[in-house]
Protein backbone atom coordinates (compact mmCIF):
# COMPACT_ATOMS: atom_id res chain seq x y z
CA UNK A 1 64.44 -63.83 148.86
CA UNK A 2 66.13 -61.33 151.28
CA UNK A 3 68.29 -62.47 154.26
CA UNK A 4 65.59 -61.11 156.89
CA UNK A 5 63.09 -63.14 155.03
CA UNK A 6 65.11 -66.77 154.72
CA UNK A 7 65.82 -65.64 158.97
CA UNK A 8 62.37 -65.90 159.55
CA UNK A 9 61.58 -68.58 156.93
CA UNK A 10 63.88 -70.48 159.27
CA UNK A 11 62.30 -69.99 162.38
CA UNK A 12 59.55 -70.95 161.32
CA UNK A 13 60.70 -74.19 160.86
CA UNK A 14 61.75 -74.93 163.87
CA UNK A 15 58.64 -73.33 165.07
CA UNK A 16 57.18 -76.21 163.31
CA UNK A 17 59.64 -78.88 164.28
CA UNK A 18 59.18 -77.96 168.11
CA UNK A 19 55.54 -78.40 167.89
CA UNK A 20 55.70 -81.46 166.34
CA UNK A 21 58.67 -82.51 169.01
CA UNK A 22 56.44 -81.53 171.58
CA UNK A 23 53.09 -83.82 170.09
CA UNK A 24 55.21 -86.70 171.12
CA UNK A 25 56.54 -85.67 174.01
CA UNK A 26 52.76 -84.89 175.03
CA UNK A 27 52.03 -88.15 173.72
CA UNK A 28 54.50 -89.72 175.94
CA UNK A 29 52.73 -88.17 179.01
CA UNK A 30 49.77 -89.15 177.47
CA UNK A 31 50.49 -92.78 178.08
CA UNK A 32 52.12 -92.28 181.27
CA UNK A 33 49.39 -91.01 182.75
CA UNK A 34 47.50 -94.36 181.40
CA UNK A 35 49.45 -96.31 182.97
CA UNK A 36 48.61 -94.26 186.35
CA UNK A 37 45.14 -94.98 185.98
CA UNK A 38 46.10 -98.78 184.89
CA UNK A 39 48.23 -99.51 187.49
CA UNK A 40 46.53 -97.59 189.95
CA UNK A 41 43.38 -99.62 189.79
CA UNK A 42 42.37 -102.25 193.04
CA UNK A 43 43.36 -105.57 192.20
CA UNK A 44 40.18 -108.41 192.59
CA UNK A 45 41.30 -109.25 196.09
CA UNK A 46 41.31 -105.84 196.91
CA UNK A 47 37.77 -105.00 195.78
CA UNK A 48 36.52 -108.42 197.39
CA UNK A 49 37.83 -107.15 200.88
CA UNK A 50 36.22 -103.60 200.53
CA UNK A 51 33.29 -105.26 199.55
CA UNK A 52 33.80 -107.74 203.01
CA UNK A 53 34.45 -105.23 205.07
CA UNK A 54 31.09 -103.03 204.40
CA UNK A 55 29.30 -106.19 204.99
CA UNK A 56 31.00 -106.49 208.26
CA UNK A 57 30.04 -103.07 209.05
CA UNK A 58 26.64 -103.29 208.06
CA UNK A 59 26.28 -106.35 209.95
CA UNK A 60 27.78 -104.59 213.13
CA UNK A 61 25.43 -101.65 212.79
CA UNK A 62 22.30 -104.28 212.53
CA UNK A 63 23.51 -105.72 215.57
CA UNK A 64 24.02 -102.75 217.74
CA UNK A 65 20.78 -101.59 216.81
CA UNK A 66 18.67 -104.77 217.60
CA UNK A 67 20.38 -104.51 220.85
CA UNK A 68 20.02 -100.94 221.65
CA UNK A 69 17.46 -99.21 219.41
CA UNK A 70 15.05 -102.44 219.29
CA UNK A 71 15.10 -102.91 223.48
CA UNK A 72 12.02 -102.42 225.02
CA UNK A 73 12.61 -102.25 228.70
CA UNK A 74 8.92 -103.84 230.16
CA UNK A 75 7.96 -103.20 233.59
CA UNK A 76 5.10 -104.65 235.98
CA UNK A 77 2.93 -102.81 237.79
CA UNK A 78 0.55 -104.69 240.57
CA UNK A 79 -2.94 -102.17 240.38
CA UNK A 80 -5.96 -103.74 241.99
CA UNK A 81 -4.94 -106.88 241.87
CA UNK A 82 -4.46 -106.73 238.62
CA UNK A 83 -1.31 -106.82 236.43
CA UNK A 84 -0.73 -104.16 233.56
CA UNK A 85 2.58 -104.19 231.65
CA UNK A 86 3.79 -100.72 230.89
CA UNK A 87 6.35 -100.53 228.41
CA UNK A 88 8.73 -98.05 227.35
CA UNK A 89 8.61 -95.92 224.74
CA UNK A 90 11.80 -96.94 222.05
CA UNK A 91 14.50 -93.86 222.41
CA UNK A 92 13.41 -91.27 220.10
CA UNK A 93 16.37 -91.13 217.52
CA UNK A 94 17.65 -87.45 216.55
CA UNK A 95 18.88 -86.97 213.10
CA UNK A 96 22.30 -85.82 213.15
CA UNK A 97 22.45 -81.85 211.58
CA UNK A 98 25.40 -81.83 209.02
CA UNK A 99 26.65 -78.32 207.45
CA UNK A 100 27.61 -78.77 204.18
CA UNK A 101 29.26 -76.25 201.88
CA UNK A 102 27.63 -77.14 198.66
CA UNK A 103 24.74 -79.56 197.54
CA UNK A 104 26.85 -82.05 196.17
CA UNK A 105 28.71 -82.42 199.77
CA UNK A 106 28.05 -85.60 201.27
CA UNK A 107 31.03 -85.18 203.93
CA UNK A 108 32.90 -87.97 201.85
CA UNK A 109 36.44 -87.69 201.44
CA UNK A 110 38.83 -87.32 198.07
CA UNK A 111 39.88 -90.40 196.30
CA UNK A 112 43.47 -91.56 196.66
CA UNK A 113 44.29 -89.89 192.95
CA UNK A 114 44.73 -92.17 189.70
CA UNK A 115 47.46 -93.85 191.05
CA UNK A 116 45.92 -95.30 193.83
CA UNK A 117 48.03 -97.08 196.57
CA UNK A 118 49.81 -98.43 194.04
CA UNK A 119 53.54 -97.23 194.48
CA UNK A 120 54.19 -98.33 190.59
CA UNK A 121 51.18 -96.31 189.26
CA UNK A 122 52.57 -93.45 191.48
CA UNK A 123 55.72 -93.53 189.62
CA UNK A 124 54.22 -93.64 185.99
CA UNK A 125 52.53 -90.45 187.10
CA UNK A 126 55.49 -89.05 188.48
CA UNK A 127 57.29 -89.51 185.26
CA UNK A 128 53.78 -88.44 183.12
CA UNK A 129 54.61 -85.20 185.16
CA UNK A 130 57.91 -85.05 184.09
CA UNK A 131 57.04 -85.48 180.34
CA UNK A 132 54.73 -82.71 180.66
CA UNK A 133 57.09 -80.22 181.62
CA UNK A 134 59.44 -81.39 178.98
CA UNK A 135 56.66 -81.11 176.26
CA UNK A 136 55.66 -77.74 177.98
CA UNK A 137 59.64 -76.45 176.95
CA UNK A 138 59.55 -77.56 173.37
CA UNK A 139 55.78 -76.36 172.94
CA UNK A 140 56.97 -72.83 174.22
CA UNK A 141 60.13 -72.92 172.37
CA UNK A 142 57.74 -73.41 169.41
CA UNK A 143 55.70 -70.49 170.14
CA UNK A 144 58.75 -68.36 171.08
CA UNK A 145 59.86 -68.73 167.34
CA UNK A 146 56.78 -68.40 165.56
CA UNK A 147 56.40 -64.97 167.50
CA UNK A 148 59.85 -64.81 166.15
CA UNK A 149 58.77 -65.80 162.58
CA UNK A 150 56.48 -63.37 162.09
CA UNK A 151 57.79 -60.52 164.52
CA UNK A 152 55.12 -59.84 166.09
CA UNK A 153 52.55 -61.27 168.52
CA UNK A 154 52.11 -65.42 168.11
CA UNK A 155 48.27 -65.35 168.00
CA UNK A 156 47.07 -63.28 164.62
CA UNK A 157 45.00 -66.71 163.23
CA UNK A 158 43.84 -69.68 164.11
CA UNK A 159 46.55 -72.12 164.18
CA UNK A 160 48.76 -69.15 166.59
CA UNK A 161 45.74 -69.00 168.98
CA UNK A 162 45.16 -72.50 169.22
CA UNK A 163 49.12 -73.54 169.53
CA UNK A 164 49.35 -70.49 172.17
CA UNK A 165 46.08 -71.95 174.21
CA UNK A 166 47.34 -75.34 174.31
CA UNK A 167 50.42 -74.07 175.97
CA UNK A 168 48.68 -72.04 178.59
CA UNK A 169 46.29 -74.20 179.43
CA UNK A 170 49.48 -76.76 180.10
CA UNK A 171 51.23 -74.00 181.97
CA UNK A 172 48.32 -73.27 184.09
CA UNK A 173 48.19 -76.88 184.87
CA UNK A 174 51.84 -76.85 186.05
CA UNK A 175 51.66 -73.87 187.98
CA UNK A 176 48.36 -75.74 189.86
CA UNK A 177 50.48 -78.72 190.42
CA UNK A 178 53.91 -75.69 192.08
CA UNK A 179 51.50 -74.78 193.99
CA UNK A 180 51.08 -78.17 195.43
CA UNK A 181 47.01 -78.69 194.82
CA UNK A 182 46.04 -81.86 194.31
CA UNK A 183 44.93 -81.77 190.30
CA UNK A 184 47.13 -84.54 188.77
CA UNK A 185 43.74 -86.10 188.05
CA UNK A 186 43.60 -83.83 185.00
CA UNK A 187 47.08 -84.78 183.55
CA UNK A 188 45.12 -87.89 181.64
CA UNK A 189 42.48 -85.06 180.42
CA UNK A 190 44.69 -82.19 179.52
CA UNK A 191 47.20 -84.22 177.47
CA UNK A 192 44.57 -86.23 175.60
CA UNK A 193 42.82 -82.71 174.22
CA UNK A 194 46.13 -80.62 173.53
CA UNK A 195 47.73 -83.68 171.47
CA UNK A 196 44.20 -83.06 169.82
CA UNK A 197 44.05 -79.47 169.99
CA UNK A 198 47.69 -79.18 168.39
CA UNK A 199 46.59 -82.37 165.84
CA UNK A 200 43.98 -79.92 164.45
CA UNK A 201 45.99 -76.64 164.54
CA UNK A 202 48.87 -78.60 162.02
CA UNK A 203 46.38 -80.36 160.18
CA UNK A 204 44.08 -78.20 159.71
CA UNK A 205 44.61 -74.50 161.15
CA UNK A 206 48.18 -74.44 160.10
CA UNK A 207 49.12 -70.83 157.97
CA UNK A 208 52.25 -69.89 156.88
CA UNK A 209 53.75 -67.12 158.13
CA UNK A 210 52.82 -63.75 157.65
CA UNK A 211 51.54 -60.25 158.72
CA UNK A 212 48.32 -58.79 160.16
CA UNK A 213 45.76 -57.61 157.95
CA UNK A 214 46.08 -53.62 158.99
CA UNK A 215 42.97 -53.27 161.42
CA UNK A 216 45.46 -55.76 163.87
CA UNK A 217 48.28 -53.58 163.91
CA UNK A 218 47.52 -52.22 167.33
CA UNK A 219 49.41 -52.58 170.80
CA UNK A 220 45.53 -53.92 171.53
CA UNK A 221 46.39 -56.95 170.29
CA UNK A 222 48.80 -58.21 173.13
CA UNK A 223 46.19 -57.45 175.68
CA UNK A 224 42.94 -58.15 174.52
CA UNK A 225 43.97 -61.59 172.75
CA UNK A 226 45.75 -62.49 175.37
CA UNK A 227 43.69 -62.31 177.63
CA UNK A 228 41.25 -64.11 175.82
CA UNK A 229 43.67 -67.02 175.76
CA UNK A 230 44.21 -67.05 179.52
CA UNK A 231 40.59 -66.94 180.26
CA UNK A 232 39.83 -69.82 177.69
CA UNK A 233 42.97 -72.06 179.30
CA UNK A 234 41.15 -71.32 182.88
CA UNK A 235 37.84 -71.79 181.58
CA UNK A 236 39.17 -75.27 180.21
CA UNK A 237 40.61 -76.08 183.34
CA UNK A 238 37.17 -75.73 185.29
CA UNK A 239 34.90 -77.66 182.50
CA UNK A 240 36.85 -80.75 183.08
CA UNK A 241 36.63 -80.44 186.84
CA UNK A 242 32.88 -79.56 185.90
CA UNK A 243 32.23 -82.50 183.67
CA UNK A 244 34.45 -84.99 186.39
CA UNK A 245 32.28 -83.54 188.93
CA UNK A 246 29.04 -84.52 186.97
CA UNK A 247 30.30 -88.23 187.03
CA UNK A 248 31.62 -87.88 190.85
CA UNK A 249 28.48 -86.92 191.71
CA UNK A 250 26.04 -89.89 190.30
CA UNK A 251 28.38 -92.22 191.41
CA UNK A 252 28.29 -90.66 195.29
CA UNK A 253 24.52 -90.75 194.60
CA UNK A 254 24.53 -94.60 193.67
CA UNK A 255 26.97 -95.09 196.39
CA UNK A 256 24.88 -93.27 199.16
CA UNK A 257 21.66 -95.66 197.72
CA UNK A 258 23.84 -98.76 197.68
CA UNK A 259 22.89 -99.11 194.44
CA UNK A 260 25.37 -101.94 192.45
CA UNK A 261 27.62 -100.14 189.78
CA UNK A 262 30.35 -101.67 187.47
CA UNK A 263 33.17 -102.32 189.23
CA UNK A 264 35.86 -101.12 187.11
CA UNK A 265 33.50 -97.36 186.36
CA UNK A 266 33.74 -97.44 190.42
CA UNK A 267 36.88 -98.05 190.24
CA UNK A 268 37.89 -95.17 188.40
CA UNK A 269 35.91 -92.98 190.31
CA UNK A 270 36.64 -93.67 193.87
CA UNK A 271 39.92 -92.75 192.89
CA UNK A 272 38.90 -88.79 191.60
CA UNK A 273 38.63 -86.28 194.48
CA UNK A 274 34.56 -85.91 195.95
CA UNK A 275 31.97 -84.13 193.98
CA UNK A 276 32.40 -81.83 196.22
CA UNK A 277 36.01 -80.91 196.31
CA UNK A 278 35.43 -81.08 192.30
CA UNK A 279 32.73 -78.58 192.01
CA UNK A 280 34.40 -75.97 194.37
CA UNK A 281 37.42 -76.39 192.09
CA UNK A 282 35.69 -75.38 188.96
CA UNK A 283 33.49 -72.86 190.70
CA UNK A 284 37.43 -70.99 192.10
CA UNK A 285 38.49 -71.68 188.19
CA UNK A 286 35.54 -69.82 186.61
CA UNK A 287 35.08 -67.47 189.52
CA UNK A 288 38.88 -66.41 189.10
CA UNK A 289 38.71 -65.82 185.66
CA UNK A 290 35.23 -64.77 184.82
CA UNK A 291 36.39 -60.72 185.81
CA UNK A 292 39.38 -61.66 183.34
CA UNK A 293 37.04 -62.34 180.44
CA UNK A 294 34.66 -59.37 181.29
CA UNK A 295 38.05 -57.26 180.98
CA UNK A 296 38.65 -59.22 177.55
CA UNK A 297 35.17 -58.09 175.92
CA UNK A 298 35.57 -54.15 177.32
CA UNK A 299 39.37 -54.35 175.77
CA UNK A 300 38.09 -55.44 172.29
CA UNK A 301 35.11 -53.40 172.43
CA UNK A 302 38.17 -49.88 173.24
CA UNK A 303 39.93 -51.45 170.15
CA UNK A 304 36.78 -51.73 167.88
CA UNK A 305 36.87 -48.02 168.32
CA UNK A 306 40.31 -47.40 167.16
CA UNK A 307 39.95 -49.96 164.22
CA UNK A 308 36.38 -49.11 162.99
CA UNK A 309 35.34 -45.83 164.91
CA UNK A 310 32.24 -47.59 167.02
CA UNK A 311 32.49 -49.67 170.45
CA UNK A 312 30.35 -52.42 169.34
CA UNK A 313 28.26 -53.68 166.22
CA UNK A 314 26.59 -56.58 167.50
CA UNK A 315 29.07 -58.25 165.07
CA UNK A 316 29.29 -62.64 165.26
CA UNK A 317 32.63 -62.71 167.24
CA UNK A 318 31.21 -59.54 169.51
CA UNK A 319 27.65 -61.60 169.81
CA UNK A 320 28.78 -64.64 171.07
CA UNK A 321 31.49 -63.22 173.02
CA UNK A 322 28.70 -61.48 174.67
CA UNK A 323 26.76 -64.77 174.88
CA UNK A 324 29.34 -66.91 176.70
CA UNK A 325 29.74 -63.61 179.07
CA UNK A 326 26.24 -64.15 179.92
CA UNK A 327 26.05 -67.33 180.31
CA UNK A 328 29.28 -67.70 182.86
CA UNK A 329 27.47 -64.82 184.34
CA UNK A 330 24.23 -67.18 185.17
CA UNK A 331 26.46 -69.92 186.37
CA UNK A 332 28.06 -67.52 189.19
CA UNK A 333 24.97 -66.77 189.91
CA UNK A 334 23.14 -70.01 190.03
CA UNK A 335 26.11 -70.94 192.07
CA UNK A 336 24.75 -68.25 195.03
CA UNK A 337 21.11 -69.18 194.64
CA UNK A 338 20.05 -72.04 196.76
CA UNK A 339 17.65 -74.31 193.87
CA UNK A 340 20.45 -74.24 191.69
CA UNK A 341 23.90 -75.37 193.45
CA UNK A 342 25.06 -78.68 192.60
CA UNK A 343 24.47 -80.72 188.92
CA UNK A 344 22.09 -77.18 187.18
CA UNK A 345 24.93 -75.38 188.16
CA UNK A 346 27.30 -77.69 186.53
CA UNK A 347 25.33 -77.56 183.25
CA UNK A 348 25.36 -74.04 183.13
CA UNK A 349 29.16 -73.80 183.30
CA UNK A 350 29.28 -76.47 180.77
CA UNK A 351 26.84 -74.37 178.44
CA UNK A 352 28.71 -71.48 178.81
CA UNK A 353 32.00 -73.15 177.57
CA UNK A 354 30.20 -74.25 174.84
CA UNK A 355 29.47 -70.85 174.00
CA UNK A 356 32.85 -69.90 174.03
CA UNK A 357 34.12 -73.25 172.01
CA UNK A 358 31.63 -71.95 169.07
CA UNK A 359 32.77 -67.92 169.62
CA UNK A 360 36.24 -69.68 168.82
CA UNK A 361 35.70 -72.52 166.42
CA UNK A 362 32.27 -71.95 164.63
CA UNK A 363 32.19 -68.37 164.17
CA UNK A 364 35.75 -68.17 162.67
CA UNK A 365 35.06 -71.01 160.06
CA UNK A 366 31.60 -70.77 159.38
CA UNK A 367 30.28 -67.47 160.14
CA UNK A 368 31.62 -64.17 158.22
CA UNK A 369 32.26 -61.11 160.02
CA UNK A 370 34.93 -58.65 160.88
CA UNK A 371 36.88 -60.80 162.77
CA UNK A 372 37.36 -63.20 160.01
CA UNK A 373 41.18 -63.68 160.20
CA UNK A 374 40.68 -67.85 160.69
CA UNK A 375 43.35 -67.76 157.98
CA UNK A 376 41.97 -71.09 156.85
């Protein structure tokens, strides 16, 4: 064994040791984060006063309607002799007109977050922040030396692509969170499936180092892969706001019907921003990156050309990555057509990531093709 080849040898061990270091750092942030949503939830005396107080309310509203609404002013009118009682018609009631931006905007407002107004669940998600950004460092650090490892670009199999996505879709999460939105609601989400994502990539996935098979060796492969790792990390992003919003909504729809619900499922959800602040998130998440991905499939389709002399060949990778185009596609534009806003809409966009879960997972392992380089 050469020096350059023990050098890289090397790195990759600590490519592998950073990875690992940043699992339980992750896993750190992972329980922080629990504890948000543990500490964060009402107390019995709490829900028993909220549950006082819209009695109160609704009691207040029956009164001032049986003494407003229900009047009926009677007067007496001498005709003839004769008495006749006219009566006055009850005060025609005029719905109120409310705008809404979406269908899934019932003019209620966001939740308090996970922590509540609990000032100690507020600080276990401060600190779940702070692990995050310390996992983030090692989990980059670990990609930084693979990249270094192998000398080239850190995504050329599975295990690179998947270690690389988890990292993004971290990163995207803290750049969300610097730009002061209010998405630390999906800190309890994202850690949960990149301590999975990164499980499978070292148990599973994991290759040793080594080069491209020759039809990779192209300057393509830093932009059209990724790209495609950006666009998954966004897309990622918006399905959990899409599949929170799915929740949000039925429980703003048993809410609005005063239908009972477990207390401790309400809980959790009258803490989550409305349906409605959820679904406009993941429609700016897919809407942002959706031109991104289109960009991703013209970029491979250019390097198909340079690698195997034709733009496309309907091959599995090409297929579905055409699929999951089309189907984001339909969700933008169920999300401008009137009968399908709200929950249709939402299972679209939850389709279409589904699409690109199997372009990524299935095809590579189970289906045979030119873009076999799963490396497992």
């Amino acid at each position: 064994m050469n020096i350059a080849a023990a050098v890289n040898e090397n790195f990759a061990n600590y490519s592998n040791y950073l990875i690992r270091s940043a699992m339980f750092v992750y896993a750190l942030a992972f329980l922080a984060h629990l504890a948000e949503w543990v500490f964060g939830s009402r107390s019995k005396v709490a829900v028993q006063s909220a549950a006082l107080a819209a009695q109160d309310r609704e009691a207040q509203a029956r009164e001032q309607d049986g003494g407003k609404a229900g009047t009926v002013a009677v007067k007496v009118v001498q005709r003839g002799g004769a008495t006749t009682t006219l009566e006055r018609p009850r005060p025609r009631i005029v719905p109120k007109v409310v705008t809404r931006a979406s269908a899934s905007d019932r003019g209620i407002a966001d939740g308090p977050g996970a922590a509540g107004e609990d000032e100690k669940g507020d600080l276990y998600g401060r600190v779940a922040i702070a692990f995050t950004v310390l996992a983030w460092l090692l989990h980059f650090g670990g990609v930084l030396f693979r990249a270094i490892s192998v000398q080239r670009p850190p995504w050329g199999n599975m295990y690179e692509f998947s270690t690389t996505f988890g990292m993004v879709a971290v990163g995207a999460y803290l750049v969300l969170l610097l730009m002061k939105k209010n998405v630390r609601w999906i800190g309890l989400f994202l850690t949960t499936t990149v301590l999975l994502d990164l499980g499978l990539a070292l148990s599973v996935l994991y290759t040793s180092s080594d080069q491209l098979v020759p039809a990779l060796h192209s300057y393509w492969l830093w932009i059209h892969v990724s790209c495609a790792i950006i666009s998954g990390a966004i897309f990622y992003l918006a399905a959990v706001g899409t599949l929170l919003y799915l929740f949000r909504d039925r429980y703003e729809t048993a809410l609005a019907a005063d239908r009972e619900q477990n207390r401790r499922w309400a809980d959790i959800m009258s803490r989550l921003p409305a349906a409605a602040s959820l679904d406009k998130f993941a429609y700016r998440m897919n809407a942002l990156v959706f031109p991104l991905w289109t960009f991703t499939i013209i970029a491979g389709a250019i390097w198909a050309q340079a690698a195997w002399g034709r733009y496309w060949g309907w091959d599995p990778k090409e297929t579905w990555a055409f699929i999951t185009w089309v189907a984001y596609a339909c969700y933008l534009h169920a999300r401008a057509t009137a009968g399908w806003k709200g929950r249709k809409a939402a299972y679209l966009a939850l389709i279409a990531f589904a699409c690109f879960l199997f372009n990524y997972y299935g095809v590579n392992i189970f289906v045979t093709g030119k873009h076999s380089y799963a490396g497992v």
